[in-house]
Protein backbone atom coordinates (compact mmCIF):
# COMPACT_ATOMS: atom_id res chain seq x y z
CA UNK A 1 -127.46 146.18 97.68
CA UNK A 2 -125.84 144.49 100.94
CA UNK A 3 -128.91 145.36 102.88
CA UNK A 4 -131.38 143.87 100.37
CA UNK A 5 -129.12 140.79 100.33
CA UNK A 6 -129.76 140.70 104.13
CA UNK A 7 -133.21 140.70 103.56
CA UNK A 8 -133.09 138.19 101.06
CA UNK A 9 -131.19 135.60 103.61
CA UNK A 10 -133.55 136.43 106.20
CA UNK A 11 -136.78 135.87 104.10
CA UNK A 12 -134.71 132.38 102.61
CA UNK A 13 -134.27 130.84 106.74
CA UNK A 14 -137.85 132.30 107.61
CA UNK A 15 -139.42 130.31 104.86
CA UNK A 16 -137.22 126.89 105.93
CA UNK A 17 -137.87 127.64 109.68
CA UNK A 18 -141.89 127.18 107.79
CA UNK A 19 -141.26 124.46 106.32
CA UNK A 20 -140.55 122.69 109.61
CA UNK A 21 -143.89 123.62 110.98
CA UNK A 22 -146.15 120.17 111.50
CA UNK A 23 -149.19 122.13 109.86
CA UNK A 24 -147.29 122.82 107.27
CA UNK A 25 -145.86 119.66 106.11
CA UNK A 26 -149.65 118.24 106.26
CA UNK A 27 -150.64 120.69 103.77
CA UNK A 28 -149.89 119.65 100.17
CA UNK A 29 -150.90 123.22 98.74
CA UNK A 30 -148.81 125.33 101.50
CA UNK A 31 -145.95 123.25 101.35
CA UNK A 32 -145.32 123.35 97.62
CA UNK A 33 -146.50 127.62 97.73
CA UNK A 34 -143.17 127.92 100.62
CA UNK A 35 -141.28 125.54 98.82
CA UNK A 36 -141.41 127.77 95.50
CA UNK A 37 -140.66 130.74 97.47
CA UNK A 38 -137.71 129.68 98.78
CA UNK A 39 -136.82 127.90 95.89
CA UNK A 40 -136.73 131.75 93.84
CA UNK A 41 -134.08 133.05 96.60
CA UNK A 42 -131.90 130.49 96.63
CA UNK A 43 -129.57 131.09 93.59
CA UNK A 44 -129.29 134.57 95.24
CA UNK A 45 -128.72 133.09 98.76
CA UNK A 46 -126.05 130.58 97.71
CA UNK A 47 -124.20 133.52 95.80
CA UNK A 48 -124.50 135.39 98.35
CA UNK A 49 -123.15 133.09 101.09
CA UNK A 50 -120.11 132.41 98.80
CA UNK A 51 -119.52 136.07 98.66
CA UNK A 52 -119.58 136.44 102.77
CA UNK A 53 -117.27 133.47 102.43
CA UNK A 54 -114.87 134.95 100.04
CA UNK A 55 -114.43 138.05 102.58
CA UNK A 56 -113.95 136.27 105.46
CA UNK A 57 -110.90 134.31 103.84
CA UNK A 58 -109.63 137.92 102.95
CA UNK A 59 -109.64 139.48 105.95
CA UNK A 60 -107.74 136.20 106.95
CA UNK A 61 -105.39 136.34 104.68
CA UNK A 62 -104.86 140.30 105.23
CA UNK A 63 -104.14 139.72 108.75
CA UNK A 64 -101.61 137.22 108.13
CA UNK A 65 -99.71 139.34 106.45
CA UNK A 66 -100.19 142.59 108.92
CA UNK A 67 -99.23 140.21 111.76
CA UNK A 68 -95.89 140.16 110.50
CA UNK A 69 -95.59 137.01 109.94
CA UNK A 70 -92.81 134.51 108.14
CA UNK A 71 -91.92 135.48 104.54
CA UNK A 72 -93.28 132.03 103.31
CA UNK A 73 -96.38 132.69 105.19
CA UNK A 74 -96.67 136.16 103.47
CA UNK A 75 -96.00 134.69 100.20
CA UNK A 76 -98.94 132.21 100.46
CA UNK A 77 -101.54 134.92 101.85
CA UNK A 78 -100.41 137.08 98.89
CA UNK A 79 -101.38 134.05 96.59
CA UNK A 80 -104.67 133.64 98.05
CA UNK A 81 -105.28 137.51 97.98
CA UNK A 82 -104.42 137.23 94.23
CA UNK A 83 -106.74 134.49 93.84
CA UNK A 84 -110.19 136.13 95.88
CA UNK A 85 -109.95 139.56 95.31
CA UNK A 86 -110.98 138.91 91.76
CA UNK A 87 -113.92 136.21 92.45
CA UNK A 88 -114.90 138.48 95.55
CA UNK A 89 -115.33 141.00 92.43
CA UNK A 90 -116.87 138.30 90.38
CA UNK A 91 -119.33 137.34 92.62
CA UNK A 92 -120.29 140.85 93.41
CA UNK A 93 -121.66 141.36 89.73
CA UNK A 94 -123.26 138.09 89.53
CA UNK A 95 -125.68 139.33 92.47
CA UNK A 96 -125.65 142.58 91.27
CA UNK A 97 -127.16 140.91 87.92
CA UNK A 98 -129.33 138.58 90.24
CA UNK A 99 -131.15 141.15 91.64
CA UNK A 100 -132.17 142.94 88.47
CA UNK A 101 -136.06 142.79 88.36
CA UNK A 102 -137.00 139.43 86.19
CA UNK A 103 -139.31 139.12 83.44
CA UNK A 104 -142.36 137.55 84.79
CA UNK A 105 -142.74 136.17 81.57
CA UNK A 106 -139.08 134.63 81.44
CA UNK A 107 -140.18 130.76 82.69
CA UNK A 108 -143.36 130.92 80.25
CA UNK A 109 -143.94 128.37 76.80
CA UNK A 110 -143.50 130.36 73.88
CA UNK A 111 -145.33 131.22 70.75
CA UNK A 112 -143.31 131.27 67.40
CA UNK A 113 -143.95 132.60 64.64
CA UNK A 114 -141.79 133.34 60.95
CA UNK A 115 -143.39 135.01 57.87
CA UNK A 116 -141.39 135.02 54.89
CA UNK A 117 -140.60 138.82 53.74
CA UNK A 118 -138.66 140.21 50.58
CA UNK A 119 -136.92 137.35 48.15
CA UNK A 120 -139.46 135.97 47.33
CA UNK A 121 -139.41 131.55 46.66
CA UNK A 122 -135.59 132.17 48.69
CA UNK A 123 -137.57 133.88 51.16
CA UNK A 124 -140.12 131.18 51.89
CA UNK A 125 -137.23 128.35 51.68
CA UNK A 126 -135.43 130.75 54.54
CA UNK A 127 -138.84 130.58 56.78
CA UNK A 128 -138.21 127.10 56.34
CA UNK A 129 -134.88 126.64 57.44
CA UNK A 130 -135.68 129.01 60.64
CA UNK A 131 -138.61 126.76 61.46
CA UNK A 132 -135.84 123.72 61.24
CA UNK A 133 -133.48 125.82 62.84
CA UNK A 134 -135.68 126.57 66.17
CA UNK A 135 -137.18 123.05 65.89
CA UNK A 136 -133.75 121.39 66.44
CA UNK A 137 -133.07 123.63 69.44
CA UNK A 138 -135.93 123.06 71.38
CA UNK A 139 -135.52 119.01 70.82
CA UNK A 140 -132.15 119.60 72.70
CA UNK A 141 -133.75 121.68 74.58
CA UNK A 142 -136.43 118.70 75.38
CA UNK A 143 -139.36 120.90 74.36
CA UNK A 144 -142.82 120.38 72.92
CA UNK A 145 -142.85 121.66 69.44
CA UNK A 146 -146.32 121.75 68.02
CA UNK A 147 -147.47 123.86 64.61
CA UNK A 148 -151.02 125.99 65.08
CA UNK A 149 -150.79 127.28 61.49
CA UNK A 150 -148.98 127.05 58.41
CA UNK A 151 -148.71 128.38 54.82
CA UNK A 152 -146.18 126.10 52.83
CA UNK A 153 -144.51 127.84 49.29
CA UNK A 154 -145.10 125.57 46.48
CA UNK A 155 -141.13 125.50 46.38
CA UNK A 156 -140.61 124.73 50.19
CA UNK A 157 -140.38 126.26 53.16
CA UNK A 158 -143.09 128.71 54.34
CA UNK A 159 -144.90 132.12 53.26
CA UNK A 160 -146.30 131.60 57.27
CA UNK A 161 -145.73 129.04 60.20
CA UNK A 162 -146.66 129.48 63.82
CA UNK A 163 -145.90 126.94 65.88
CA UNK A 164 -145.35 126.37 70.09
CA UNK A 165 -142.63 125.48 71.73
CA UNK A 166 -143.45 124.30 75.07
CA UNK A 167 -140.95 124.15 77.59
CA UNK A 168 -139.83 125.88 80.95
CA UNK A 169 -137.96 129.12 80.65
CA UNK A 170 -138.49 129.15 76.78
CA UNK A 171 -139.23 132.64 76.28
CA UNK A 172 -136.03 133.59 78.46
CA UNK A 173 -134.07 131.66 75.74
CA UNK A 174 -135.29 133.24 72.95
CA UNK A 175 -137.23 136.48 73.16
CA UNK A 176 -134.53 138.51 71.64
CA UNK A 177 -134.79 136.27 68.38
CA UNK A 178 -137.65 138.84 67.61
CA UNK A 179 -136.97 140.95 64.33
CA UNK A 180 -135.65 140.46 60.55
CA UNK A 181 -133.62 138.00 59.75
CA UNK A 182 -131.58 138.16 56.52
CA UNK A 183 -129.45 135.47 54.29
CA UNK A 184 -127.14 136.10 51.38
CA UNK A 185 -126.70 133.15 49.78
CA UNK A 186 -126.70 131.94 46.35
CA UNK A 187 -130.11 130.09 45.70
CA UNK A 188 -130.37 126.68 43.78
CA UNK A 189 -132.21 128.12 40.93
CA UNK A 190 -129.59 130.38 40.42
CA UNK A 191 -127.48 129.11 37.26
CA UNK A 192 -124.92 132.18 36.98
CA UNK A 193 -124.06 131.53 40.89
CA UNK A 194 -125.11 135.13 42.13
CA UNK A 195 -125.53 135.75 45.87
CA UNK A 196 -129.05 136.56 46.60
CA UNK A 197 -130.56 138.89 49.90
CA UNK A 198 -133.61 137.57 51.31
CA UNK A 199 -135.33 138.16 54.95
CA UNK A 200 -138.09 136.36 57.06
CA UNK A 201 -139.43 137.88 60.08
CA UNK A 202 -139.59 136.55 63.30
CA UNK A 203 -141.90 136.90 66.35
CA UNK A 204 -141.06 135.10 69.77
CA UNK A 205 -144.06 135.57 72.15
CA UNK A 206 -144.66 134.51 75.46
CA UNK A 207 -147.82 131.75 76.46
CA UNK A 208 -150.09 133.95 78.25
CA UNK A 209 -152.88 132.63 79.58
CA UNK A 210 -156.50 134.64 81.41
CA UNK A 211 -154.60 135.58 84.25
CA UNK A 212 -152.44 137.20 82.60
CA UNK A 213 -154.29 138.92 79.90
CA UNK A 214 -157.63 139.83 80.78
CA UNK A 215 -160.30 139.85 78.12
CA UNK A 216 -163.63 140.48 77.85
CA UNK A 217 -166.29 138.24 75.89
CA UNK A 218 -167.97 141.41 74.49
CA UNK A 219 -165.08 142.83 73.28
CA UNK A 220 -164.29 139.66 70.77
CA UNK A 221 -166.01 139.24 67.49
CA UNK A 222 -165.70 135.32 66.53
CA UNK A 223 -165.89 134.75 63.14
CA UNK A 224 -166.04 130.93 61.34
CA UNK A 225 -165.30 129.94 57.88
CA UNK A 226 -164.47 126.69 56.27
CA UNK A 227 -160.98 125.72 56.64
CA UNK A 228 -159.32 124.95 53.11
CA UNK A 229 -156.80 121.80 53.02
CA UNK A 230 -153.86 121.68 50.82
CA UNK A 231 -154.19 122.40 47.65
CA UNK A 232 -157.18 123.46 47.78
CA UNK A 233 -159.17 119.73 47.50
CA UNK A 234 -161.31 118.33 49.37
CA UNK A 235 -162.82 121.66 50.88
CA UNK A 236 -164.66 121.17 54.55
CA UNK A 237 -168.46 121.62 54.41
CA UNK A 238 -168.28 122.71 57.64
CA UNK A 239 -166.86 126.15 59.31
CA UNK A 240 -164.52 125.02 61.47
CA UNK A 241 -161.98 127.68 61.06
CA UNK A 242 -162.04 130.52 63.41
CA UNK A 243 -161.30 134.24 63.26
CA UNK A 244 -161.16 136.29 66.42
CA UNK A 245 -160.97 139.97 65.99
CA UNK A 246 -160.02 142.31 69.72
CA UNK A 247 -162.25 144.78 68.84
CA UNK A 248 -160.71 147.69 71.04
CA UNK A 249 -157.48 146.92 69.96
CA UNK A 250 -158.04 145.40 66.43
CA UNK A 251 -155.78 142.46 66.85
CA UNK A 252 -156.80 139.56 65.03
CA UNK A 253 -155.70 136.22 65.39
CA UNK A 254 -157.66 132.86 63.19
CA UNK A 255 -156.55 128.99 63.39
CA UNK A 256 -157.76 126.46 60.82
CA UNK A 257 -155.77 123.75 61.42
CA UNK A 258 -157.21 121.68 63.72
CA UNK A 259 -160.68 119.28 63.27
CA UNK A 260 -162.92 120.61 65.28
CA UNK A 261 -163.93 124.58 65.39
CA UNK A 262 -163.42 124.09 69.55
CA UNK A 263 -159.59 123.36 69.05
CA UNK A 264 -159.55 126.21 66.62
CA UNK A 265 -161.15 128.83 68.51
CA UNK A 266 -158.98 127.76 71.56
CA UNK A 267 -155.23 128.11 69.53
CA UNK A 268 -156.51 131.12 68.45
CA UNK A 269 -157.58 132.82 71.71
CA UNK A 270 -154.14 132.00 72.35
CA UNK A 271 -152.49 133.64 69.94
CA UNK A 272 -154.79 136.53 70.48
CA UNK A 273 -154.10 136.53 74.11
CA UNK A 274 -150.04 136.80 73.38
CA UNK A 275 -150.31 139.54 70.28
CA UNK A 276 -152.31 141.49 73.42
CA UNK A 277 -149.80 140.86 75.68
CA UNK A 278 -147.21 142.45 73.35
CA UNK A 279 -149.13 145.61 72.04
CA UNK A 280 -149.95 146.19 76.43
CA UNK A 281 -146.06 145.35 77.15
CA UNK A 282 -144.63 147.42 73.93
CA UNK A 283 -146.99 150.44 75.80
CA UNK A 284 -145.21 149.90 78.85
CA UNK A 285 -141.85 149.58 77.95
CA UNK A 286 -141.75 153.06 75.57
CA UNK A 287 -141.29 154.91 78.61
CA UNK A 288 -138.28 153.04 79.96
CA UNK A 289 -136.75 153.04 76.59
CA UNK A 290 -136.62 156.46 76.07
CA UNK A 291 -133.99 156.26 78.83
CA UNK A 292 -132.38 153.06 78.80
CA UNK A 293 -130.76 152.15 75.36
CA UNK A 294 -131.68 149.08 74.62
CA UNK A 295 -128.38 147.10 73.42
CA UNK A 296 -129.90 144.08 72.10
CA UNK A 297 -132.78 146.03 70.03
CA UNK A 298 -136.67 147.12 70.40
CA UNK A 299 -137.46 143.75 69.35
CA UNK A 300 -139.79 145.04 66.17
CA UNK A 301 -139.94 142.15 63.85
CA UNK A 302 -139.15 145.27 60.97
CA UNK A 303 -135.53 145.92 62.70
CA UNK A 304 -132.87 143.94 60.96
CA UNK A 305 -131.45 141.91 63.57
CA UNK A 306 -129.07 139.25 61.91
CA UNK A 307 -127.56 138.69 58.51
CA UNK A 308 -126.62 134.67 57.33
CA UNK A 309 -123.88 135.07 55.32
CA UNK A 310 -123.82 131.64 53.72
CA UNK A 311 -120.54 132.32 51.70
CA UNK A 312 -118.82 133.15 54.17
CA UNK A 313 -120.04 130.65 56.80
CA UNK A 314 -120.37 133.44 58.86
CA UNK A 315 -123.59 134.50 61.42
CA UNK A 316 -123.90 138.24 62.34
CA UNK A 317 -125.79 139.79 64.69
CA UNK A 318 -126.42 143.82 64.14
CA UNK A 319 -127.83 144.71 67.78
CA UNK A 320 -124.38 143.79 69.48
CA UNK A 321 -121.73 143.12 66.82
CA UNK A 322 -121.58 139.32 67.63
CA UNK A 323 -120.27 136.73 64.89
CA UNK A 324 -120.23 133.04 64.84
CA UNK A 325 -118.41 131.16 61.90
CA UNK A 326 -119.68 127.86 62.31
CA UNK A 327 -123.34 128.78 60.35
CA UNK A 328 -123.80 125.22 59.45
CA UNK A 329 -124.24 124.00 62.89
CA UNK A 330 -125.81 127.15 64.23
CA UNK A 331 -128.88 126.60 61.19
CA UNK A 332 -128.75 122.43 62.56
CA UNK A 333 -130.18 124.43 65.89
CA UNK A 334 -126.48 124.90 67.91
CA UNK A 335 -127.88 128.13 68.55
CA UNK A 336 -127.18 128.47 72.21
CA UNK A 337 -123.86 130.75 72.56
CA UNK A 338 -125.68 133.26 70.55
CA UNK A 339 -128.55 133.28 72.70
CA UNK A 340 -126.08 133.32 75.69
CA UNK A 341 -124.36 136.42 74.46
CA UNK A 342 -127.95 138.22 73.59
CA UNK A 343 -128.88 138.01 77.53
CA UNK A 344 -125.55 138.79 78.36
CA UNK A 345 -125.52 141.86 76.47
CA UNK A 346 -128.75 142.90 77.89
CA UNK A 347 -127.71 141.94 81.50
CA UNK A 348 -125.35 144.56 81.34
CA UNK A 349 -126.79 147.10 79.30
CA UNK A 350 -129.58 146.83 82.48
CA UNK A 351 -126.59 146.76 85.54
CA UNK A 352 -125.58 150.07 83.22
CA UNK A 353 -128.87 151.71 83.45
CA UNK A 354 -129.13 150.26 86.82
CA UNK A 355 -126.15 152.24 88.19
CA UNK A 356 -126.56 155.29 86.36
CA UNK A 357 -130.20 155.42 87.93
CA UNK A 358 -128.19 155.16 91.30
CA UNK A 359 -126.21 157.93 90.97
């Protein structure tokens, strides 16, 4: 690990040394290329540094006290031994975790979608409050939140939404969210007051975009149709609703919303471009999951990943026995220390697998 770190400092003063260069700071497009690559080492760099910094007040303090010096002077070393050892230790795991191999898809806008599953109305009125839910994170969160398709229920909520949320690192956030969602709760139709189980399903994909996913024109059959409006009036005379069907793979993905049958077919070569991504990723990762247990779950939206308990106030999830009892914050979108304790989980189910793999 020490020697990659090495490395890792090296590459980090190389690229400033760069950066210095006269050609280089008259060069718009190679100045901002260095400055992002030294920008990605230098969270690991500054760690690092800290670490080396740690040590050397160690050894300090360790010869202090094999000098034979003063009691009072032992005393104090012994203090500040107490003190570093343990952040010397802390440190080491936070680089340990900074070197894991990132998600190139971790900084990337994400798509979202919910589908309403069994319960029903309660079901659809659940899709709804998830939508709210993950719509008042990402305002705090300062992203874009824009819906490419939607099915209300004729009592609220949602059979379908799908919706982006645009925003820097918001598929790191939230791509464990993927899975079954349940609530118990006791529905307002409900006149004897019995608790009800419903679930929705959630998908959390990343943005791809071409060079990312490469597809090929003859392998897409594009499809239009006239898009319906609410309630069914009014119907469009012309087909500006598009259906786009990945013939070698079968995925299909069709938007309607939008005006024009240009804005549809582009939403939905993005959806089809992430549902790609996903099938080609879920391919890649059954390998490495036959020998890694995955901690915080597969991510298939038919695993049951967390149970609202709305009786009990109480938020459960299944993949790492994690509760929160403050639900009716968490479904205003104060969402974040579960989120935080999903990637923790995973961080060191990897640094696990990681030094099992070393041995």
């Amino acid at each position: 690990m020490f020697k990659r770190l090495d490395e890792i400092a090296k590459r980090y003063q190389d690229l400033a040394q760069e950066l210095t260069r006269p050609e280089v700071a008259t060069d718009p497009e190679e100045l901002q290329r260095i400055g992002k690559a030294q920008a990605e080492l230098e969270e690991v760099v500054g760690r690092y540094e800290e670490y080396r910094s740690v040590q050397s007040q160690i050894r300090e303090a360790e010869e202090i006290q094999a000098d034979g010096a003063d009691p009072e002077m032992k005393e104090l070393a012994q203090a500040e031994l107490d003190a570093l050892r343990p952040r010397l230790e802390s440190l080491e795991q936070e680089l340990r975790a900074l070197l894991l191999p990132k998600d190139p898809m971790d900084q990337k806008s994400v798509i979202l979608e919910i589908r309403a599953g069994t319960g029903g109305d309660e079901a659809a009125l659940f899709a709804g409050d998830l939508f709210r839910m993950y719509s008042r994170f990402a305002e705090r969160q300062r992203w874009k939140v824009e819906v490419m398709s939607s099915t209300p229920s004729p009592v609220g909520g949602f059979r379908e939404i799908i919706c982006t949320l645009q925003g820097k690192g918001a598929y790191s956030r939230l791509k464990f969210e993927s899975g079954a969602h349940r609530v118990q709760r006791v529905p307002a139709t409900e006149s004897a007051g019995r608790i009800h189980t419903s679930a929705a399903t959630v998908a959390v994909l990343p943005e791809v975009e071409d060079v990312d996913v490469e597809i090929r024109q003859d392998d897409l059959q594009i499809d239009t149709f006239r898009a319906s409006s609410a309630g069914g009036q009014h119907m469009q005379k012309n087909e500006t609703a598009v259906r786009i069907t990945h013939l070698p793979t079968g995925t299909i993905a069709a938007c309607q919303d939008e005006r024009s049958q240009l804005q549809n077919k582009e939403k939905a070569m993005l959806m089809l471009r992430a549902h790609i991504y996903e099938k080609m990723k879920a391919e890649r990762d059954a390998e490495y999951a036959q020998v890694r247990k995955l901690q915080v779950g597969t991510g298939d939206r038919s695993e049951k990943i967390r149970t609202y308990n709305f009786p009990q106030g109480r938020i459960t999830d299944h993949r790492i026995g994690f509760s929160i009892f403050n639900l009716e914050a968490f479904m205003d979108g104060d969402i974040a220390s579960m989120l935080e304790a999903l990637n923790n989980a995973d961080q060191a189910d990897r640094l696990q697998a990681q030094a099992i793999s070393a041995d």
